[in-house]
PDB file of N, CA and C in Angstrom:
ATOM      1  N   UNK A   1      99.927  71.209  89.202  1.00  0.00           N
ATOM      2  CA  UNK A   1      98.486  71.385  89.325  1.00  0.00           C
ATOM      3  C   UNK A   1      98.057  72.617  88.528  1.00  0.00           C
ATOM      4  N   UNK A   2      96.854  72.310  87.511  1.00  0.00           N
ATOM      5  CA  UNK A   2      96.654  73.171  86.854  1.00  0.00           C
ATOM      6  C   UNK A   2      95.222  74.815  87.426  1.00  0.00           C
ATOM      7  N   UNK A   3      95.794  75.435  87.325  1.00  0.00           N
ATOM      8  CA  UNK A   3      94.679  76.691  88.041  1.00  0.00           C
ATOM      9  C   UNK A   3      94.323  77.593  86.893  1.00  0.00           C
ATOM     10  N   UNK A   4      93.017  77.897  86.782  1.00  0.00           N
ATOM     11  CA  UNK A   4      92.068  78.664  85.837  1.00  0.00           C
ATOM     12  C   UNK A   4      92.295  79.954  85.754  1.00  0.00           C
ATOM     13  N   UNK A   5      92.266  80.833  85.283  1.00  0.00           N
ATOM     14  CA  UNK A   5      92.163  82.155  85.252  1.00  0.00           C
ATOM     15  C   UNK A   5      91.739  82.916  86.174  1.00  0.00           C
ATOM     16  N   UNK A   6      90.282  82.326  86.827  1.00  0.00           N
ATOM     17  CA  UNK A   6      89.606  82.870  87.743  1.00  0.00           C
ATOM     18  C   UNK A   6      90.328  82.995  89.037  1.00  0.00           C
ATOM     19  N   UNK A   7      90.844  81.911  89.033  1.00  0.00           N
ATOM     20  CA  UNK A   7      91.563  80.988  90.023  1.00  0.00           C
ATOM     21  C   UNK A   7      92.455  82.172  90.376  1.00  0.00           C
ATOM     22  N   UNK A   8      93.134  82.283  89.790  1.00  0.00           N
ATOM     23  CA  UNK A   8      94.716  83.172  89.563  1.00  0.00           C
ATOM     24  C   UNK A   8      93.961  84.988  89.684  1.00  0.00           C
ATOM     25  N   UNK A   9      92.798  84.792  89.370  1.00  0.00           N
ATOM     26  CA  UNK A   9      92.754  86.119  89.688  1.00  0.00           C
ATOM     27  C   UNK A   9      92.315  86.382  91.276  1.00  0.00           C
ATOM     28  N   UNK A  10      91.774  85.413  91.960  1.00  0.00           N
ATOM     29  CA  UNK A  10      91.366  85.283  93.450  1.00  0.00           C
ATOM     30  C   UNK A  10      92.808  85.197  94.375  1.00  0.00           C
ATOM     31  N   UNK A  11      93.573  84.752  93.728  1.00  0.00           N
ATOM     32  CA  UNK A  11      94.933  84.169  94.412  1.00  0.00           C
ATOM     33  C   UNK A  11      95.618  85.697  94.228  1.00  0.00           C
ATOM     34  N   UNK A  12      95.298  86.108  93.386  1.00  0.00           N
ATOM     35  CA  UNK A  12      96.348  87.732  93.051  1.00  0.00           C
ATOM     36  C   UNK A  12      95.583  88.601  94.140  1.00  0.00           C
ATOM     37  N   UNK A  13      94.186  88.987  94.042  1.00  0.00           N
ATOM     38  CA  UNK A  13      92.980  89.844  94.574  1.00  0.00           C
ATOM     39  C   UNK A  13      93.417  89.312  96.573  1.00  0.00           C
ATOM     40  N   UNK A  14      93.781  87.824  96.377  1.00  0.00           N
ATOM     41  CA  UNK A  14      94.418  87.929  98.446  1.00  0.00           C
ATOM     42  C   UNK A  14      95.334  88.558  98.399  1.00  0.00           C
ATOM     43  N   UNK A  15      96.344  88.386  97.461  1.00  0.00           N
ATOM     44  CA  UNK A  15      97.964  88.586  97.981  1.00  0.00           C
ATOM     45  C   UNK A  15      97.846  90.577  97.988  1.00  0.00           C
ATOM     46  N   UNK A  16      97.052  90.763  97.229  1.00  0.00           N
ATOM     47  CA  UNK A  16      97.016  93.018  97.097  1.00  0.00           C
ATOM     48  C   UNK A  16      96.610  93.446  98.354  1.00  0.00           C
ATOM     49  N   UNK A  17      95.368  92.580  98.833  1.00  0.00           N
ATOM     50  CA  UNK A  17      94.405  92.734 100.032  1.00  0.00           C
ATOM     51  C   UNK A  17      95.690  92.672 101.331  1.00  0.00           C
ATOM     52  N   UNK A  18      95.794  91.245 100.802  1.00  0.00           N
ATOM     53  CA  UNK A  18      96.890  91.079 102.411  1.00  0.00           C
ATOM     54  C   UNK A  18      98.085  92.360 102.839  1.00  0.00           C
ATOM     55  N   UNK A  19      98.693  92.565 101.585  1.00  0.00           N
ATOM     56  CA  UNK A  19      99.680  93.731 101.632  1.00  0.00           C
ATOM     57  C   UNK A  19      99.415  94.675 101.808  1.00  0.00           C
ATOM     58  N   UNK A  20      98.212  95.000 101.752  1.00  0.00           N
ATOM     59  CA  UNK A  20      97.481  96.059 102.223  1.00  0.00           C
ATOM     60  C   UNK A  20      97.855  96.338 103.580  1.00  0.00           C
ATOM     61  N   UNK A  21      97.742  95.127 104.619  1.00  0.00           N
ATOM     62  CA  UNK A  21      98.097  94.815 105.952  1.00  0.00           C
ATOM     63  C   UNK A  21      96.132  94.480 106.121  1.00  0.00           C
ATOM     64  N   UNK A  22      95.463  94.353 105.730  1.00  0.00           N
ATOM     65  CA  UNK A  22      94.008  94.040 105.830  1.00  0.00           C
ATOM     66  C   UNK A  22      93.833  92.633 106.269  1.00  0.00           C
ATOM     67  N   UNK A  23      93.395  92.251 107.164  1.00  0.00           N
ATOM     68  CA  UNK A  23      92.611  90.537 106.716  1.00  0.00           C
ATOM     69  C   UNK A  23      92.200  90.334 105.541  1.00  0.00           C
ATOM     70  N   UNK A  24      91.926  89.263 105.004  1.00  0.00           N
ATOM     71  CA  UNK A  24      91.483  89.081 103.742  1.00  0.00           C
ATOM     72  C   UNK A  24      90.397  87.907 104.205  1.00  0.00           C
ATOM     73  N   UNK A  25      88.981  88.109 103.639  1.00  0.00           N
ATOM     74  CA  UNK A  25      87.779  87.604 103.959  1.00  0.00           C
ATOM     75  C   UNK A  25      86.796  87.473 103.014  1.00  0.00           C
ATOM     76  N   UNK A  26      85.853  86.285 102.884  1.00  0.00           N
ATOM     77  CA  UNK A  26      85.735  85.732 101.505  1.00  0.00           C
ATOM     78  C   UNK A  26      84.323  87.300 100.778  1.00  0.00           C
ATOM     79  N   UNK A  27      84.155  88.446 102.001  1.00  0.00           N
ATOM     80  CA  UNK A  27      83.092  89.143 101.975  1.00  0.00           C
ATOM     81  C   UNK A  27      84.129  90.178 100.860  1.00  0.00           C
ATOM     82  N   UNK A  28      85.505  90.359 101.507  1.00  0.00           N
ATOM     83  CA  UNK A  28      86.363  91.168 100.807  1.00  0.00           C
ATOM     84  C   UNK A  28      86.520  90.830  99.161  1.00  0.00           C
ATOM     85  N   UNK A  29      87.018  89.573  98.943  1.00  0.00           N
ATOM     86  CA  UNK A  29      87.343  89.416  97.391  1.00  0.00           C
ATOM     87  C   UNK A  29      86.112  89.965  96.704  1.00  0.00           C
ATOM     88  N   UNK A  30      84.588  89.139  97.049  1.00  0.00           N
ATOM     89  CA  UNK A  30      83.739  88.987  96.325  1.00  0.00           C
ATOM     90  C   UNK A  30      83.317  91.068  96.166  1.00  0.00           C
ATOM     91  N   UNK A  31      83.409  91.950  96.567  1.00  0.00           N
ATOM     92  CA  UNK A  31      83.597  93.132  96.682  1.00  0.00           C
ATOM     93  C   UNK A  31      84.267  93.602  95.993  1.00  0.00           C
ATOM     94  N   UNK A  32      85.401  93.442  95.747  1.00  0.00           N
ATOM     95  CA  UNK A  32      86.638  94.194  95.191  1.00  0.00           C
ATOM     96  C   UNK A  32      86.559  93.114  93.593  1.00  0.00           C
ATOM     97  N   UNK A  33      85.741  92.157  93.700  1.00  0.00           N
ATOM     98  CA  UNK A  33      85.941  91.812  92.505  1.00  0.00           C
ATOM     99  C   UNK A  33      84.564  91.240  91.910  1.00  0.00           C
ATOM    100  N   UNK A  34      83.694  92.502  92.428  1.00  0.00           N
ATOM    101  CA  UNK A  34      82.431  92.119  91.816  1.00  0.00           C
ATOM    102  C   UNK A  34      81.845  91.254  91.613  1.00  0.00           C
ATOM    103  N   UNK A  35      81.932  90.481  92.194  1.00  0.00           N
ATOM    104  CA  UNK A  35      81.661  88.741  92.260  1.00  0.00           C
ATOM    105  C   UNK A  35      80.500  88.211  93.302  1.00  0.00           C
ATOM    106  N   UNK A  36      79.763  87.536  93.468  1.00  0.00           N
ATOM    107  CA  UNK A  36      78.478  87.175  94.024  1.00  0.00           C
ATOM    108  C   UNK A  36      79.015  86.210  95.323  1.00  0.00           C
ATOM    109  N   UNK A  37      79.067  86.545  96.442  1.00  0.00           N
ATOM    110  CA  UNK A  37      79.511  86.227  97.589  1.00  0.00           C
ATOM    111  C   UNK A  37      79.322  84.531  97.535  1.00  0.00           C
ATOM    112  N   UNK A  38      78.010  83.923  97.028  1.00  0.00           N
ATOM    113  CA  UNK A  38      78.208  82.134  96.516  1.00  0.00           C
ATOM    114  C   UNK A  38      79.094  82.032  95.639  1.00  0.00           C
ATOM    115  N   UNK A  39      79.382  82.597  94.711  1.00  0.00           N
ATOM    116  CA  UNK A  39      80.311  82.179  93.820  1.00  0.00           C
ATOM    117  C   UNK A  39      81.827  82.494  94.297  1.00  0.00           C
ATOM    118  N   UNK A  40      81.932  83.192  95.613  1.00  0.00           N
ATOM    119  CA  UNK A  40      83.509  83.176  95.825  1.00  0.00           C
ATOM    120  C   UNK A  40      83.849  82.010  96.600  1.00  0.00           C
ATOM    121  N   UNK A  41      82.320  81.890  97.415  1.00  0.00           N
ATOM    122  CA  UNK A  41      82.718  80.501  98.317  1.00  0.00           C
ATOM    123  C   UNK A  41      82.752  79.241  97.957  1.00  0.00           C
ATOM    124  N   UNK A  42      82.051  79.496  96.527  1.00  0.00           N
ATOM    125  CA  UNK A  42      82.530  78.197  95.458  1.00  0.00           C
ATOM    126  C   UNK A  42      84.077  77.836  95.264  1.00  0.00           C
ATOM    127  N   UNK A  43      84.200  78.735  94.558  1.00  0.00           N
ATOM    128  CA  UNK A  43      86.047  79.222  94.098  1.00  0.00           C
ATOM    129  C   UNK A  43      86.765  79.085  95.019  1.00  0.00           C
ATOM    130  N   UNK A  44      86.538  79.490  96.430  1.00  0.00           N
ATOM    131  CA  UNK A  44      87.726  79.764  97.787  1.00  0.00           C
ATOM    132  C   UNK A  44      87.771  77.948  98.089  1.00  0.00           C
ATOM    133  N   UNK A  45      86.690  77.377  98.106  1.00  0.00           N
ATOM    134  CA  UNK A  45      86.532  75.914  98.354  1.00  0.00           C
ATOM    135  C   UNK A  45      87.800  75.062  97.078  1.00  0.00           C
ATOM    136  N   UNK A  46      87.284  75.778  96.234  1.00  0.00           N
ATOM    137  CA  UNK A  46      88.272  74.690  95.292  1.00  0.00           C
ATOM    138  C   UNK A  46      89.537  75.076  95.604  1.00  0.00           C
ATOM    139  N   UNK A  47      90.053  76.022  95.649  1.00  0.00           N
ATOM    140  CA  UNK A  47      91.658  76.718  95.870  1.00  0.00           C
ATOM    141  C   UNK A  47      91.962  76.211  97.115  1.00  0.00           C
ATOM    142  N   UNK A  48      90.941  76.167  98.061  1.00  0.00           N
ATOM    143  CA  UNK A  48      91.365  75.185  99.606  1.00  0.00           C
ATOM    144  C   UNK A  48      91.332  73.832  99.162  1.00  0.00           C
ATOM    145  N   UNK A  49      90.855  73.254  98.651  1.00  0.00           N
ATOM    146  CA  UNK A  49      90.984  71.630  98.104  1.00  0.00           C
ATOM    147  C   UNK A  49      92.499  71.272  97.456  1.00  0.00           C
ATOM    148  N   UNK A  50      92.822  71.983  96.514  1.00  0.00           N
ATOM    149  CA  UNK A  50      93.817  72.244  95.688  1.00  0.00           C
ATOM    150  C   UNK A  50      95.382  72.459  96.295  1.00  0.00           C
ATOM    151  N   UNK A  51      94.950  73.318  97.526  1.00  0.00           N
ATOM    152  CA  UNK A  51      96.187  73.532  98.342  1.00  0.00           C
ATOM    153  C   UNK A  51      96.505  74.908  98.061  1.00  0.00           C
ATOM    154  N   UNK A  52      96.012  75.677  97.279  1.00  0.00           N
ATOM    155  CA  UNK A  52      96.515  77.301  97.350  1.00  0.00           C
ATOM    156  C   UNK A  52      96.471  78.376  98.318  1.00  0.00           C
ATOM    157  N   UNK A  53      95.099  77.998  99.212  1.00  0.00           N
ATOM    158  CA  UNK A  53      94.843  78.869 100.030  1.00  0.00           C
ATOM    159  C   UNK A  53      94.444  77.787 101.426  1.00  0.00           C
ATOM    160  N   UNK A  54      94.518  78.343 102.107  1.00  0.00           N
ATOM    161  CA  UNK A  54      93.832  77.823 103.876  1.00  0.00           C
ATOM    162  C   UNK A  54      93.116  78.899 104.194  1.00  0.00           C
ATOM    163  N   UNK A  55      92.078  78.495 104.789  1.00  0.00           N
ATOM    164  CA  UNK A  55      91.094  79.446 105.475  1.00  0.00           C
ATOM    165  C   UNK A  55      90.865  79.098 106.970  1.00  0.00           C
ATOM    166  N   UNK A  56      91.835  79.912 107.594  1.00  0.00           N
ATOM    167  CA  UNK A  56      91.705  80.005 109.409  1.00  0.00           C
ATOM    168  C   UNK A  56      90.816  79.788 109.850  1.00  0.00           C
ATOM    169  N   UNK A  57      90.831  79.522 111.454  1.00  0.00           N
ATOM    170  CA  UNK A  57      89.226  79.237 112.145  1.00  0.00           C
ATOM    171  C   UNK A  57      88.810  81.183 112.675  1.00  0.00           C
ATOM    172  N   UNK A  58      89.413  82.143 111.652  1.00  0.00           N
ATOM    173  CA  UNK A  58      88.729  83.091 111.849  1.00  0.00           C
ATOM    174  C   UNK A  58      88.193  83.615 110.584  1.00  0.00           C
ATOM    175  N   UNK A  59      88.141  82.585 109.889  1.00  0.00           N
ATOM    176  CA  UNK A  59      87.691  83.101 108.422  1.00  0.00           C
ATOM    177  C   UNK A  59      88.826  83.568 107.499  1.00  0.00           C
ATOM    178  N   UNK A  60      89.744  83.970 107.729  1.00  0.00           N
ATOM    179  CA  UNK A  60      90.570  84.757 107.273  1.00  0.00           C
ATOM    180  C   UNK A  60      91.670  83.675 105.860  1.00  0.00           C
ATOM    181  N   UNK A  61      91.630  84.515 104.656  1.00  0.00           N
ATOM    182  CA  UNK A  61      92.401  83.612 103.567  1.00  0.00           C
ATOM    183  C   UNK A  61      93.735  83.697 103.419  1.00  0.00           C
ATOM    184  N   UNK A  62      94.292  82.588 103.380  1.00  0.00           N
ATOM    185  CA  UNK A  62      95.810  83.067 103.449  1.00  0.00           C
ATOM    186  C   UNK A  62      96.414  81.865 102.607  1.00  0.00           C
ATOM    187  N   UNK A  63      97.258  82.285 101.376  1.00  0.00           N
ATOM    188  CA  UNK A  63      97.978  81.825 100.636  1.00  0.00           C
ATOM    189  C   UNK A  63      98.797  80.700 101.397  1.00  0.00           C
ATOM    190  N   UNK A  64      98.923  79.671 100.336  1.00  0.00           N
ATOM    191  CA  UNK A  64      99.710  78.627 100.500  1.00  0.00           C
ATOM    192  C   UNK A  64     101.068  78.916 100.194  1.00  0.00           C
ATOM    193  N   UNK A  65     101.984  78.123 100.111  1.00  0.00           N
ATOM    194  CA  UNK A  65     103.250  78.466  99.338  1.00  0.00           C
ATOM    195  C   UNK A  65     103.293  78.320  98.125  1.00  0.00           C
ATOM    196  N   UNK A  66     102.609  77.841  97.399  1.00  0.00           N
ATOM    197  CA  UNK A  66     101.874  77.298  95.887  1.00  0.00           C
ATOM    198  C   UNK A  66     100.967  78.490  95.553  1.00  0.00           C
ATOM    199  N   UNK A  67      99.933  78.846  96.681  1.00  0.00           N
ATOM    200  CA  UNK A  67      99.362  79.915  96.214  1.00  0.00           C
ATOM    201  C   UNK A  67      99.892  81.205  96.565  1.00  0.00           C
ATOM    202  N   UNK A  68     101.289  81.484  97.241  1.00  0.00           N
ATOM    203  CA  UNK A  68     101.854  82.543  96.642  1.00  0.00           C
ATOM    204  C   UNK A  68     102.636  82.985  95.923  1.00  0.00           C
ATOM    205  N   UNK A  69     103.171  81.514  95.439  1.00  0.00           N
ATOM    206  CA  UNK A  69     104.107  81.346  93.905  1.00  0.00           C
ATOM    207  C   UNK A  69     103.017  81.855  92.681  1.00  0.00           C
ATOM    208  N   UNK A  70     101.584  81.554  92.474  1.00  0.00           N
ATOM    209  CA  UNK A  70     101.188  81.734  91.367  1.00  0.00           C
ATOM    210  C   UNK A  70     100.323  82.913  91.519  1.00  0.00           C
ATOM    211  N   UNK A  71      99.961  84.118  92.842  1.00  0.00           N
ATOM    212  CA  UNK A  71      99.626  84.676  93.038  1.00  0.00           C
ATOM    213  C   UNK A  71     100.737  86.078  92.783  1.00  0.00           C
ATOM    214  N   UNK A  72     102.448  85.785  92.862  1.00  0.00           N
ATOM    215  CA  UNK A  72     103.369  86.516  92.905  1.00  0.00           C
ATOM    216  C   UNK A  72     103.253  86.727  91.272  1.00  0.00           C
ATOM    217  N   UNK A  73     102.816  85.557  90.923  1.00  0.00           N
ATOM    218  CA  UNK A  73     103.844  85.840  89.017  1.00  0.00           C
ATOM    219  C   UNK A  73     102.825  86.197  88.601  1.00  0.00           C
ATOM    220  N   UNK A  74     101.636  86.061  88.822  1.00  0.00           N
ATOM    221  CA  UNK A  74     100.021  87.005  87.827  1.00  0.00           C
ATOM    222  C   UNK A  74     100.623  88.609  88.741  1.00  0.00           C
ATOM    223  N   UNK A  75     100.856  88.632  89.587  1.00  0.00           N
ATOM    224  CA  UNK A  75     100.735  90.188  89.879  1.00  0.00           C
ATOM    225  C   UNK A  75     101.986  91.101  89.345  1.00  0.00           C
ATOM    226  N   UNK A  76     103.207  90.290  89.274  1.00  0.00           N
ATOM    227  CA  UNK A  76     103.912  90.944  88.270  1.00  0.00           C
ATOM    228  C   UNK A  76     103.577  90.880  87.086  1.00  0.00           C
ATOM    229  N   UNK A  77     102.870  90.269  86.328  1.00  0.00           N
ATOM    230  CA  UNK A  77     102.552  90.312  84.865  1.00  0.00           C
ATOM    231  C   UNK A  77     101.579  91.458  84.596  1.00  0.00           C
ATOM    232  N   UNK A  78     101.054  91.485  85.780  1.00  0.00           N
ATOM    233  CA  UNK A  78      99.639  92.930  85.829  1.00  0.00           C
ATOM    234  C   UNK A  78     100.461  93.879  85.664  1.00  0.00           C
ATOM    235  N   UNK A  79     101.617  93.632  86.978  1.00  0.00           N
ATOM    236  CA  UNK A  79     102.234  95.055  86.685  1.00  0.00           C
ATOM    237  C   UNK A  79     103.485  95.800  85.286  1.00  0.00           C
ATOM    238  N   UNK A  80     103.009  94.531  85.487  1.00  0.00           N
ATOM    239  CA  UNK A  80     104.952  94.781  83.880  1.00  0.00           C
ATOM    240  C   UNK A  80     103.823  94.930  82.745  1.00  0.00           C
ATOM    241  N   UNK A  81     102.650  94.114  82.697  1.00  0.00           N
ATOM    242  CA  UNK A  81     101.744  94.718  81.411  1.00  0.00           C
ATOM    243  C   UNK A  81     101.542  96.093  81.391  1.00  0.00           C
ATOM    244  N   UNK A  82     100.404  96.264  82.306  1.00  0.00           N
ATOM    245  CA  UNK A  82     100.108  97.517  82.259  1.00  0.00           C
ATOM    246  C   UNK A  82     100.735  98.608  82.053  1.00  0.00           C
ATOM    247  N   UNK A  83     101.674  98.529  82.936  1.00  0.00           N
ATOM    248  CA  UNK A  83     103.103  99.918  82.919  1.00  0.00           C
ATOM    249  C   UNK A  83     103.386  99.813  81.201  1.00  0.00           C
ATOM    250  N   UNK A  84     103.669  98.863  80.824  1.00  0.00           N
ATOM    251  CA  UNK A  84     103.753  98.476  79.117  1.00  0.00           C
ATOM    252  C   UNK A  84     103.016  99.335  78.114  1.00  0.00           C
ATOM    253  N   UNK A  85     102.033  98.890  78.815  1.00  0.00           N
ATOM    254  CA  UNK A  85     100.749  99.197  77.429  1.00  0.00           C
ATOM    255  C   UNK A  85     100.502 100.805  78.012  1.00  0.00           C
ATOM    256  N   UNK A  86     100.942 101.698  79.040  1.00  0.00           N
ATOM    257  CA  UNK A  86     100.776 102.726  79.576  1.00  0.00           C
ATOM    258  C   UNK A  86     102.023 103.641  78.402  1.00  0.00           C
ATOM    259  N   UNK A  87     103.202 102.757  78.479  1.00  0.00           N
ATOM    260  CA  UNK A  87     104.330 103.718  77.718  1.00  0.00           C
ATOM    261  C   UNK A  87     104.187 103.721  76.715  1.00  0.00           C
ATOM    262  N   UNK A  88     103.604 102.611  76.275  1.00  0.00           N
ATOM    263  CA  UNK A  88     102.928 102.665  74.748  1.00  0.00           C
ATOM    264  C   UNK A  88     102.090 103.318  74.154  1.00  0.00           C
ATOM    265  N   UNK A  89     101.591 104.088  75.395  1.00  0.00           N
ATOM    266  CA  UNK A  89     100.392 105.371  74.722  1.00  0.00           C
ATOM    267  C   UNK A  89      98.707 104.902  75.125  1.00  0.00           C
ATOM    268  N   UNK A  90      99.194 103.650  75.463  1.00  0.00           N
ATOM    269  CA  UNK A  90      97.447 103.225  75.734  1.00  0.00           C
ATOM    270  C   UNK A  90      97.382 104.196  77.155  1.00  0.00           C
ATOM    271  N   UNK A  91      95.934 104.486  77.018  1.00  0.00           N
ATOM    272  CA  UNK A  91      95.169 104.829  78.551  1.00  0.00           C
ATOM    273  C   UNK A  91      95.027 104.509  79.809  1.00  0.00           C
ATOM    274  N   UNK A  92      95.585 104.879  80.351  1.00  0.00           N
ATOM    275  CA  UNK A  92      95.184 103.307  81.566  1.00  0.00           C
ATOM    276  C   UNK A  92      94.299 102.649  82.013  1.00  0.00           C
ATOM    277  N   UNK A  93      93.198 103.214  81.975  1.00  0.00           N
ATOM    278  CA  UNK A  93      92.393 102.222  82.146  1.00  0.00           C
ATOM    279  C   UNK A  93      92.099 101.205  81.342  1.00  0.00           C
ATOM    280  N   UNK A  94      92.085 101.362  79.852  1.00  0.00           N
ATOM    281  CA  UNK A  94      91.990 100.323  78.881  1.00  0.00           C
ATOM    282  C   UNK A  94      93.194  99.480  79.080  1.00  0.00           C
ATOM    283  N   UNK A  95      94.800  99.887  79.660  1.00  0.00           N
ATOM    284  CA  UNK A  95      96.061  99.069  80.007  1.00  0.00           C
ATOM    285  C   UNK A  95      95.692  98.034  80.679  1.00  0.00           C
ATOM    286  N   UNK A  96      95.138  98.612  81.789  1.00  0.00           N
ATOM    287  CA  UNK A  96      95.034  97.941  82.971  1.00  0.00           C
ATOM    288  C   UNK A  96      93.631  96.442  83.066  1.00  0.00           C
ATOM    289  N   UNK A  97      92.599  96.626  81.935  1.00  0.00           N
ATOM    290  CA  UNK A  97      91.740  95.887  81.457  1.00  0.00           C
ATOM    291  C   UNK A  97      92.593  94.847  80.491  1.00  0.00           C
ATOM    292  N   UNK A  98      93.372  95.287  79.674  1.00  0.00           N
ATOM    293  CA  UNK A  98      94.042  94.343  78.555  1.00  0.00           C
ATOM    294  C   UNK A  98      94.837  93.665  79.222  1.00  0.00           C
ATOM    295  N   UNK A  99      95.566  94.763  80.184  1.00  0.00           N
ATOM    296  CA  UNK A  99      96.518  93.192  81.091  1.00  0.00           C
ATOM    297  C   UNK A  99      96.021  91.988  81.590  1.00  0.00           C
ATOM    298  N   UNK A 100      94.826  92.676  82.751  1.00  0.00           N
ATOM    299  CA  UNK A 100      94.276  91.475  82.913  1.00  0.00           C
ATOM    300  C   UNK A 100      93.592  90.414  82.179  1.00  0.00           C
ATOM    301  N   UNK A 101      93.841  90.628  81.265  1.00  0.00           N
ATOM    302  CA  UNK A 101      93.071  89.465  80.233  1.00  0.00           C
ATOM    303  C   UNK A 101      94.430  88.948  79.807  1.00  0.00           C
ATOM    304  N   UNK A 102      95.560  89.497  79.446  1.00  0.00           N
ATOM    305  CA  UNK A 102      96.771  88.844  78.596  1.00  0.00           C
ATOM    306  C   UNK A 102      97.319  88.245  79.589  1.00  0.00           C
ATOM    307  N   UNK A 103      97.503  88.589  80.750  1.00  0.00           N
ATOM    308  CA  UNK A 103      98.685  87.731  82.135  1.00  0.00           C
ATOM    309  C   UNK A 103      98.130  86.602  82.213  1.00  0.00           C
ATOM    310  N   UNK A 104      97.251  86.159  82.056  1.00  0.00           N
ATOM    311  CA  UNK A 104      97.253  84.661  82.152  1.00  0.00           C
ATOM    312  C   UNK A 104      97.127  83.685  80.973  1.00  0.00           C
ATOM    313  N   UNK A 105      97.778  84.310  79.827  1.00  0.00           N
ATOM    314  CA  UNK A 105      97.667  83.427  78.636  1.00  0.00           C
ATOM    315  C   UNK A 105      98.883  83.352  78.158  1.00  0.00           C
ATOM    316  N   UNK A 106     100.055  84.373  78.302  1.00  0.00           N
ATOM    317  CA  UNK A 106     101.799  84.174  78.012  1.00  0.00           C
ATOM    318  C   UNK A 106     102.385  83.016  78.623  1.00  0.00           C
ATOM    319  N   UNK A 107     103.103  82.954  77.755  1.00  0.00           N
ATOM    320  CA  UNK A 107     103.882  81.591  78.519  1.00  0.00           C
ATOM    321  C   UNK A 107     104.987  81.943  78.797  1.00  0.00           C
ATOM    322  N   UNK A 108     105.648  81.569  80.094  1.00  0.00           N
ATOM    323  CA  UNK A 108     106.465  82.572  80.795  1.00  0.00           C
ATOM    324  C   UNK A 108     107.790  82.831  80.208  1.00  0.00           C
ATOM    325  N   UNK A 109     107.961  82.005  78.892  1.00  0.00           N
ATOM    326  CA  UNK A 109     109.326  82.301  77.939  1.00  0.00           C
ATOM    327  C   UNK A 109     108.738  83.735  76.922  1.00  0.00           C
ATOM    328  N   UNK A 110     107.616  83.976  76.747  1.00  0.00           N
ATOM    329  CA  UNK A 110     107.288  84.776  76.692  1.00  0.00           C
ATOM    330  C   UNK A 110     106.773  86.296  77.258  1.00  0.00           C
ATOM    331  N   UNK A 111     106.955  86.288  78.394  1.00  0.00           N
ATOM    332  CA  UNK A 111     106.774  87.002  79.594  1.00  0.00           C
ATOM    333  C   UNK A 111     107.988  87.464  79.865  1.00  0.00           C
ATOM    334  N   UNK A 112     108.791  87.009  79.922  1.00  0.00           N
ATOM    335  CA  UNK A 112     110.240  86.852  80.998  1.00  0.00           C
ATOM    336  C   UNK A 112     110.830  87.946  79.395  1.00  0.00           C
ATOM    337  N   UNK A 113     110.553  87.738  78.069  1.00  0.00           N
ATOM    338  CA  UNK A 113     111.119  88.762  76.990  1.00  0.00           C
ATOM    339  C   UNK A 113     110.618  90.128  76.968  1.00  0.00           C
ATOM    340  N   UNK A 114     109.109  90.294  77.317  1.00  0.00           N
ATOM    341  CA  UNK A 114     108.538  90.862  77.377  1.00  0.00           C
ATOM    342  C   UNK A 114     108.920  91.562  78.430  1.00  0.00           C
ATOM    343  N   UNK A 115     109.254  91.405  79.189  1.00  0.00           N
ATOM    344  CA  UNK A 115     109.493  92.158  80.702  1.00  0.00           C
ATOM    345  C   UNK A 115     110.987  93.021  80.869  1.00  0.00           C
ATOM    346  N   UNK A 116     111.775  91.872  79.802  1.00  0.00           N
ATOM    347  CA  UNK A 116     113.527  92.070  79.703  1.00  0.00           C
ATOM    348  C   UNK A 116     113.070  93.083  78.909  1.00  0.00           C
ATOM    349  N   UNK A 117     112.395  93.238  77.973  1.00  0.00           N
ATOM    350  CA  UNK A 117     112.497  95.094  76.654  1.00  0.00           C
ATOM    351  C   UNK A 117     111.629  96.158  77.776  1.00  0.00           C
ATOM    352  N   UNK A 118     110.458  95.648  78.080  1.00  0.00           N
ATOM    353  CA  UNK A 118     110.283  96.602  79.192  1.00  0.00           C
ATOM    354  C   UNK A 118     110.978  97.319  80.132  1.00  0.00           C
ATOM    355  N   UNK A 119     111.947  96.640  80.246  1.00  0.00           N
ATOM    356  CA  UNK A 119     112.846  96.771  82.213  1.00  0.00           C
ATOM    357  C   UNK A 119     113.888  97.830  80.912  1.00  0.00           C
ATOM    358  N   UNK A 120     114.441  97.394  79.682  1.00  0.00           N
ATOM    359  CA  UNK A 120     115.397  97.616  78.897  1.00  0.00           C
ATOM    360  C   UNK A 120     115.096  99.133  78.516  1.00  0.00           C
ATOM    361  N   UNK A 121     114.201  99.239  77.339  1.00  0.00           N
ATOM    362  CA  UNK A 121     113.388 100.428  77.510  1.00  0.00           C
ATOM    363  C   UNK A 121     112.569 101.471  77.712  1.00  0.00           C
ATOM    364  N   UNK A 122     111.995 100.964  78.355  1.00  0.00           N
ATOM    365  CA  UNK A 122     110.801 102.016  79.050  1.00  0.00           C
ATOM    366  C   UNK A 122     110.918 102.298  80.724  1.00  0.00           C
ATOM    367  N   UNK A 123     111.887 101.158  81.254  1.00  0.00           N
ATOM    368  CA  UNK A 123     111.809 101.400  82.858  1.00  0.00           C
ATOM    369  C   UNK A 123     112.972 102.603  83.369  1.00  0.00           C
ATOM    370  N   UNK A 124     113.097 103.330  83.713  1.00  0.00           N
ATOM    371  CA  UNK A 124     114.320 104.106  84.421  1.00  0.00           C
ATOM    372  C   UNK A 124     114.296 104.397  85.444  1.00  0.00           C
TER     373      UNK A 124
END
């Protein structure tokens, strides 16, 4: 099943929230991700259709097993980018903007190299 960008960024934005130890609530994403409280309950509807997420009879969002497979691998790509483009001299905040735009366009034979020179030279 194929999931959008947006998609993958709502599915990443539960799984940070949840670890937080927080509930995660459709008032929370649309907050933390600047987003117009109709338009998350648009998005949360399709990801519940889809099977990524369930939404409790207390409101509360909680990843599928599907949506924490594709919620796990965008949030390592955030993090193996950024840290990347950080040792590389970029700024972080501009890192941390470029990642999120590049993690969801590698293809994970490309990712998985990217991560092996990272882990290789820059991680200690």
């Amino acid at each position: 099943m194929k999931i959008y960008e947006s998609g993958e960024d709502y599915l990443e934005r539960i799984l940070i929230i949840r670890d937080r130890g927080v509930p995660v609530h459709a008032v929370l994403i649309a907050k933390e991700l600047h987003i117009s409280r109709p338009s998350v309950s648009i998005m949360l509807k399709k990801l519940e259709k889809n099977g990524f997420i369930i939404i409790n009879d207390k409101d509360e969002l909680l990843l599928t097993e599907e949506g924490e497979k594709v919620a796990k691998k965008i949030y390592e790509r955030h993090q193996v980018l950024t840290s990347l483009f950080i040792a590389l001299g970029i700024e972080p905040e501009v890192a941390q903007k470029d990642a999120c735009k590049v993690e969801h366009d590698l293809s994970d034979e490309v990712f998985e190299k990217i991560k092996e020179i990272y882990k290789t030279k820059y991680q200690k």
